[in-house]
Protein backbone atom coordinates (compact mmCIF):
# COMPACT_ATOMS: atom_id res chain seq x y z
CA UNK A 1 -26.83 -12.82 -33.31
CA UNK A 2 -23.32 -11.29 -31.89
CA UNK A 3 -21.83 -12.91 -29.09
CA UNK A 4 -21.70 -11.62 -25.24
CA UNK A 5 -18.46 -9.30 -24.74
CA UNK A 6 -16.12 -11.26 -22.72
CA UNK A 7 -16.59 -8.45 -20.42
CA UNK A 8 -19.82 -8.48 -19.60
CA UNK A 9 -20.89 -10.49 -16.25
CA UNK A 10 -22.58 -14.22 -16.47
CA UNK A 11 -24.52 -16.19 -13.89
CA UNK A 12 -23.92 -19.09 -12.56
CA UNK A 13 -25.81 -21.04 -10.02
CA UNK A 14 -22.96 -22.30 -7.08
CA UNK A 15 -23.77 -23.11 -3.80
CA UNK A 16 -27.57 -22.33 -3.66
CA UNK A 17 -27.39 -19.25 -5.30
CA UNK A 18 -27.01 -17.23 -8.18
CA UNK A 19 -23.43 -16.00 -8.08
CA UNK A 20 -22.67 -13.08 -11.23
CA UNK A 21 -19.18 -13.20 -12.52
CA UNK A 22 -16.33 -11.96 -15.20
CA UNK A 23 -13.92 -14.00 -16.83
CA UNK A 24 -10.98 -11.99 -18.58
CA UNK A 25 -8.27 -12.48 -20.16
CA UNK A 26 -5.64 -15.96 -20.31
CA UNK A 27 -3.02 -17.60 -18.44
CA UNK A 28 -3.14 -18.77 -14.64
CA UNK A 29 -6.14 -18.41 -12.96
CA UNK A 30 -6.60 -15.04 -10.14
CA UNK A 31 -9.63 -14.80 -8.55
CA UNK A 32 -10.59 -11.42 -6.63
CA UNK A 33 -12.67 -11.06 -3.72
CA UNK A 34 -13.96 -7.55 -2.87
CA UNK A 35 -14.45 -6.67 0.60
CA UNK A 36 -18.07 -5.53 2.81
CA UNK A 37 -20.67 -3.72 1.04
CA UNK A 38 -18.03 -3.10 -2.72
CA UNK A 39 -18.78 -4.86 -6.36
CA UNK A 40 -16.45 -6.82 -7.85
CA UNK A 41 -16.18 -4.19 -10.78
CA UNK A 42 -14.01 -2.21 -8.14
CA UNK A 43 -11.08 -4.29 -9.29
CA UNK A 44 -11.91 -3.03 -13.01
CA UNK A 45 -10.37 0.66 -12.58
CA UNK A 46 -7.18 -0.55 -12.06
CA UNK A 47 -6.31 -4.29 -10.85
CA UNK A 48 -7.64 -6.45 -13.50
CA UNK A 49 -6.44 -4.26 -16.92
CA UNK A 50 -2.66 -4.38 -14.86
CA UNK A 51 -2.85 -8.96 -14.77
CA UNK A 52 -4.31 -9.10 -17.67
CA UNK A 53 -1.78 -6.86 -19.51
CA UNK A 54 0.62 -9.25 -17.18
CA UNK A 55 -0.51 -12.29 -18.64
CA UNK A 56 -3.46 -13.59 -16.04
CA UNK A 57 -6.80 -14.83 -16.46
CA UNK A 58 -8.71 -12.96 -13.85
CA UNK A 59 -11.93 -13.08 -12.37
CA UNK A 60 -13.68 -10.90 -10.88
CA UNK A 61 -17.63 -11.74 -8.85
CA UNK A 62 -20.40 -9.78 -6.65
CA UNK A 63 -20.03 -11.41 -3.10
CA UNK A 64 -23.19 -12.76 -1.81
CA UNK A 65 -24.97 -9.94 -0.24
CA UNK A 66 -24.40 -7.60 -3.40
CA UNK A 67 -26.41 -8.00 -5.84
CA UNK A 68 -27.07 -9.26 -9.54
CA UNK A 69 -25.49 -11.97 -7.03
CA UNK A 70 -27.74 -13.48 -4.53
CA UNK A 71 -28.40 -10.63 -1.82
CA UNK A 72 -29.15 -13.67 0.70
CA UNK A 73 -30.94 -11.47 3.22
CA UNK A 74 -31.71 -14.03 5.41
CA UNK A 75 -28.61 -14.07 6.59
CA UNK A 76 -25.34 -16.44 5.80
CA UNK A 77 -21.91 -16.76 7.66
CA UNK A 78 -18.35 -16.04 6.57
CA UNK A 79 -18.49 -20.11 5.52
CA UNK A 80 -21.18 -19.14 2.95
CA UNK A 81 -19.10 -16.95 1.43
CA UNK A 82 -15.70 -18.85 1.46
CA UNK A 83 -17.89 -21.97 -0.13
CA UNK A 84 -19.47 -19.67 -2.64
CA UNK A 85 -15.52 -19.33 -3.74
CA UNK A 86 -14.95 -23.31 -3.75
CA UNK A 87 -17.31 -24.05 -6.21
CA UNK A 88 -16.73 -21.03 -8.16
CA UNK A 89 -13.05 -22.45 -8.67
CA UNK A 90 -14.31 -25.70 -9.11
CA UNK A 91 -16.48 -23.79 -12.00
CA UNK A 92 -14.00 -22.40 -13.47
CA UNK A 93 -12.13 -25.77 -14.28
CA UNK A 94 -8.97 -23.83 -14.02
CA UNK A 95 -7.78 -24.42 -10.60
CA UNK A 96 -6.01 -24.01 -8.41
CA UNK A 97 -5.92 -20.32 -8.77
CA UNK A 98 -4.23 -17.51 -6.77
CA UNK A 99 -6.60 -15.60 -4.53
CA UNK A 100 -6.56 -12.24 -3.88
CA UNK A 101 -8.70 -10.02 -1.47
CA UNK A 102 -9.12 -7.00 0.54
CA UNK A 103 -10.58 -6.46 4.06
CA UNK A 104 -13.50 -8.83 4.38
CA UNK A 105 -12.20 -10.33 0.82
CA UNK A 106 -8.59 -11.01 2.26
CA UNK A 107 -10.23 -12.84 5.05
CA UNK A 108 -12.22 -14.85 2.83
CA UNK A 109 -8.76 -15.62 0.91
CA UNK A 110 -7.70 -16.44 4.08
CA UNK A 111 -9.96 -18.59 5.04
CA UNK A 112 -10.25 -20.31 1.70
CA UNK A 113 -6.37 -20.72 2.06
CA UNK A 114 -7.28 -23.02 4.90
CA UNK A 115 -9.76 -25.15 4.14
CA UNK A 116 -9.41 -26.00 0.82
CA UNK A 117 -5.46 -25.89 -0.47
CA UNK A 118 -6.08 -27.96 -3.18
CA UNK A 119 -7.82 -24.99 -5.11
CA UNK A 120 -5.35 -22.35 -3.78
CA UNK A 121 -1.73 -21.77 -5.42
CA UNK A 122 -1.23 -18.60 -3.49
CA UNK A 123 -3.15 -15.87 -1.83
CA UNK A 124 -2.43 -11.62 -1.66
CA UNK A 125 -4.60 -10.04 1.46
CA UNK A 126 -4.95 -6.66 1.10
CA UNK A 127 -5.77 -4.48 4.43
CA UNK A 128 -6.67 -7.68 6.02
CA UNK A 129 -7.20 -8.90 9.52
CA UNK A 130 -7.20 -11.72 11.79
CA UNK A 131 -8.84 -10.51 14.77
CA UNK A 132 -11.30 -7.98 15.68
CA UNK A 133 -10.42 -4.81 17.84
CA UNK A 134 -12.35 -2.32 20.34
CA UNK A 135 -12.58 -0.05 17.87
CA UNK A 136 -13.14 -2.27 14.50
CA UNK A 137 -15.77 -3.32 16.80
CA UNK A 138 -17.46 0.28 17.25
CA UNK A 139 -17.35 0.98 13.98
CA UNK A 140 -19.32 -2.00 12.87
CA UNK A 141 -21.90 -1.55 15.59
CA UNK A 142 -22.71 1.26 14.26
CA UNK A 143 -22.93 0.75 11.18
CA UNK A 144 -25.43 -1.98 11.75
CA UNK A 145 -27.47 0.37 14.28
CA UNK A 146 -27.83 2.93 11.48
CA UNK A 147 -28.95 0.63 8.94
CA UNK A 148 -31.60 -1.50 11.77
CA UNK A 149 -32.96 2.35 12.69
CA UNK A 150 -33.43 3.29 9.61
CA UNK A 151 -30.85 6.40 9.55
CA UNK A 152 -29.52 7.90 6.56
CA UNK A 153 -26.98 10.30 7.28
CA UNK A 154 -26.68 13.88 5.12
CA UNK A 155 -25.13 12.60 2.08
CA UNK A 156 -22.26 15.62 2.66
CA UNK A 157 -21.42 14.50 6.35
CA UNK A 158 -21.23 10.50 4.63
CA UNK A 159 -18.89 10.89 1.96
CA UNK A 160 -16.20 13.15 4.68
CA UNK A 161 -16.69 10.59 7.18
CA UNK A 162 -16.30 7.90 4.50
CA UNK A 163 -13.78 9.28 2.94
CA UNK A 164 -12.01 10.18 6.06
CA UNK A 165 -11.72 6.31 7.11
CA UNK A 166 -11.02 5.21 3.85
CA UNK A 167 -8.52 7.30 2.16
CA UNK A 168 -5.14 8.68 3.05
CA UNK A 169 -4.75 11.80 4.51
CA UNK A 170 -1.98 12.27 1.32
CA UNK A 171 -5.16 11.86 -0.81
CA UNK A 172 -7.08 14.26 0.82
CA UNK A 173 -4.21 17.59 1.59
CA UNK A 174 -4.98 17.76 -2.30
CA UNK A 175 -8.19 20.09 -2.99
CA UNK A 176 -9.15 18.77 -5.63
CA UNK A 177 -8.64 15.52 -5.71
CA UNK A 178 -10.74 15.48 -2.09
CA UNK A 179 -13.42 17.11 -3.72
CA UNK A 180 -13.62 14.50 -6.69
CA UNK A 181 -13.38 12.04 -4.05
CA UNK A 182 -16.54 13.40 -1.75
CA UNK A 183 -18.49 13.33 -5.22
CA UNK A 184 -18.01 10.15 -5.96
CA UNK A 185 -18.65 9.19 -2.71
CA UNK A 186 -21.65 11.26 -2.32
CA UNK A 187 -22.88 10.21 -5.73
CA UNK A 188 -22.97 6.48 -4.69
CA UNK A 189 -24.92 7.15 -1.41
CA UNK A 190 -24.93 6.20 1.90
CA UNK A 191 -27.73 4.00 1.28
CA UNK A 192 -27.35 0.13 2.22
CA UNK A 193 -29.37 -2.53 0.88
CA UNK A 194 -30.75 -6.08 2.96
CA UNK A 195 -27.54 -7.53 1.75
CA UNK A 196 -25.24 -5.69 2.64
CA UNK A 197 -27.18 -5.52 5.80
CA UNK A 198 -26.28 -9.15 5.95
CA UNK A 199 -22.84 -9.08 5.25
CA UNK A 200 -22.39 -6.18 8.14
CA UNK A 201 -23.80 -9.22 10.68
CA UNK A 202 -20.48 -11.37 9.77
CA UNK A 203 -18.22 -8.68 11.66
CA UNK A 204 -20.71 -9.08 14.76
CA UNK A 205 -18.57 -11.60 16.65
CA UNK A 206 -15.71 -12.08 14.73
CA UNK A 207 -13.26 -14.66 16.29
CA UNK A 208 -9.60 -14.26 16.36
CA UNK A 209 -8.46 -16.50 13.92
CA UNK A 210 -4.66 -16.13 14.12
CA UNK A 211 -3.84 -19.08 15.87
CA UNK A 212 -5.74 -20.80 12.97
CA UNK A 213 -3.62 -19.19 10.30
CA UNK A 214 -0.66 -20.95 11.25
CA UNK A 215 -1.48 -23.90 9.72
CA UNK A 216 -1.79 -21.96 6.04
CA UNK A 217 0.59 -23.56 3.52
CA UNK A 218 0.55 -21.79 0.76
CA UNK A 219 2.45 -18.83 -0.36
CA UNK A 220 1.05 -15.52 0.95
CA UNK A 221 1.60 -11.63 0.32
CA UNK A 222 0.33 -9.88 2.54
CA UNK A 223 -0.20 -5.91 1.96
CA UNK A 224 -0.63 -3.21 4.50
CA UNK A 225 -1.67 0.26 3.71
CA UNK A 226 0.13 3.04 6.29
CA UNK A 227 -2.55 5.41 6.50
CA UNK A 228 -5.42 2.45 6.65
CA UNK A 229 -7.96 3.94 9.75
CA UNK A 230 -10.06 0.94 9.10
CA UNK A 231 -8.31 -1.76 9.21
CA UNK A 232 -5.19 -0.40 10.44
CA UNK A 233 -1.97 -1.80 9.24
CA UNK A 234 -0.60 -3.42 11.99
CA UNK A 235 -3.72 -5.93 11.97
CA UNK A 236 -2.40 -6.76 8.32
CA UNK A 237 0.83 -7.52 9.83
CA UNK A 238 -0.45 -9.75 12.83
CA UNK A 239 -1.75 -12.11 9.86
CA UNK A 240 2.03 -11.87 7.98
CA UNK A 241 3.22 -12.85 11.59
CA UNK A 242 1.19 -15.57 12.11
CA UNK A 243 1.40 -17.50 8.38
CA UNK A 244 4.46 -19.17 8.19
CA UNK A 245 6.72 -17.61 5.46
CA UNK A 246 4.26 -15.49 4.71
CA UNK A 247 5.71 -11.79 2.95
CA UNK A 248 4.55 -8.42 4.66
CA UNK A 249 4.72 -5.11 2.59
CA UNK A 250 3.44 -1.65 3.16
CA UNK A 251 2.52 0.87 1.29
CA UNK A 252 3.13 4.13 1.92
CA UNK A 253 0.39 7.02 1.54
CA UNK A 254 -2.23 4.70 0.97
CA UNK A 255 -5.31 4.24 3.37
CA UNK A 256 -7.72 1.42 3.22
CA UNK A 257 -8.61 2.57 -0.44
CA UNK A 258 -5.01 1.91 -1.05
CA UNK A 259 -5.28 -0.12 -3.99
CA UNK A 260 -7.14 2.81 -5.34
CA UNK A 261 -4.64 5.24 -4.01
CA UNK A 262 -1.75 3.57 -5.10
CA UNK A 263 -2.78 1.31 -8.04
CA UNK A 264 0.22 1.39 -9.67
CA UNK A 265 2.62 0.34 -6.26
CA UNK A 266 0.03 -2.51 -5.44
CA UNK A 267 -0.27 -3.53 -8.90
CA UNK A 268 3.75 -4.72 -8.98
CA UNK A 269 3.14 -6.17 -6.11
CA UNK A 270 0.04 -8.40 -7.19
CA UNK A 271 2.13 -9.21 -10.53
CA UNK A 272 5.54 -10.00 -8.87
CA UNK A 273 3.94 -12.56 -6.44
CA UNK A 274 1.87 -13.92 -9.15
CA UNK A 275 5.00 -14.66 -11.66
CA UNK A 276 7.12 -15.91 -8.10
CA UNK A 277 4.30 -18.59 -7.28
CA UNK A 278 3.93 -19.57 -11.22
């Protein structure tokens, strides 16, 4: 019988649930937490082959809420989901690792970065936030009320207005790559299962945190992206402000999608803070 490709996902069972992983590569440990309603494979187009070219062992996992992982539809709170990443660590055996995350993923870095820097060597928040805003607010609202009344929007009018809060306007002056874009949007769907349902409920009443992020100790990078419409960059840089020594760097023509956008930009980023924390 051949083995499993190292590439392929495994299960593990970690804090009450089944939690579906990958495990590539060798060297320090980088663990990479997707953001609301995304699988971890997003990392795989261009993130993971660029640290584990560098010389990383990186992880990559389904949140709870996507599934093979536990969809959880219940309900569960952003301390769920930051535990869910203790005990993966603790898993691993490889700690402490450097954590890495974008939008609801950087604030689970975040977070983790608080309450447990034992397991954390360093952290890189991608279009990340520390606080909620009027219009972050609206957003999420609706995308809740959509889901709870059972609207599905025309799958034409979802991948423009996805794409539009997602994506640089750069991105999207080109023809053609816009149009690729909308398909691949519109291909995925604007479909949202119960757990994703349940991870929209964590941005219900989201506190501001910033005063909290002070006490972080750990070496941080923190990433804006200049075009970001949903999380926009200034938010990234409230959390640089309030870290101390944390690093704040933007990057240009890149919405929220930005490591998508921009892989290669981001991906020197990722690596240089990686080899400057060890």
């Amino acid at each position: 019988m051949s083995s499993p490709s190292p590439l392929a996902p495994v299960s593990a069972e970690l804090n009450g649930i089944s939690l579906s992983y990958t495990d590539v590569g060798s060297g320090p440990l980088v663990v990479m937490v997707m953001g609301t309603g995304s699988p971890g494979r997003v990392w795989h187009a261009h993130q993971r082959p660029a640290l584990v070219n560098a010389g990383f062992r990186v992880v990559t996992f389904d949140n709870r809420g996507i599934a093979p992982t536990s969809e959880c539809a219940e309900g569960f709170t952003i301390d769920d989901m930051v535990a869910d990443k203790f005990d993966l660590i603790d898993h691993l055996g490889a700690g402490p690792a450097v954590v890495v995350g974008t939008s609801l993923g950087a604030r689970i870095a975040q977070e983790l970065t608080l309450a447990r820097p034992d397991l954390v060597r360093g952290a890189v928040l991608l279009a990340t936030y520390g606080r909620s805003t009027p219009m972050v607010t609206a957003f999420s609202n609706g995308e809740r009320e959509l889901y709870d009344q059972g609207i599905a929007l025309p799958k034409d009018f979802y991948a423009a207005v996805t794409a539009h809060l997602n994506l640089s306007p750069h991105t999207l002056a080109d023809d053609r790559g816009a149009r690729d874009w909308l398909d691949i949007i519109g291909f995925g769907g604007a479909s949202r299962s119960p757990g994703v349902r349940a991870q929209l409920h964590l941005h219900e009443r989201e506190a501001n945190r910033l005063p909290e992020y002070r006490a972080i100790d750990r070496p941080v990078l923190v990433v804006g992206f200049a075009d970001d419409r949903t999380l926009p960059c200034f938010l990234a840089r409230e959390v640089a402000d309030a870290i101390p020594g944390a690093r704040y760097e933007q990057v240009e023509q890149a919405g929220h999608w930005g490591y998508l956008e921009q892989p290669d930009q981001v991906n020197d980023l990722i690596i240089g803070f990686l080899r400057a924390v060890g």
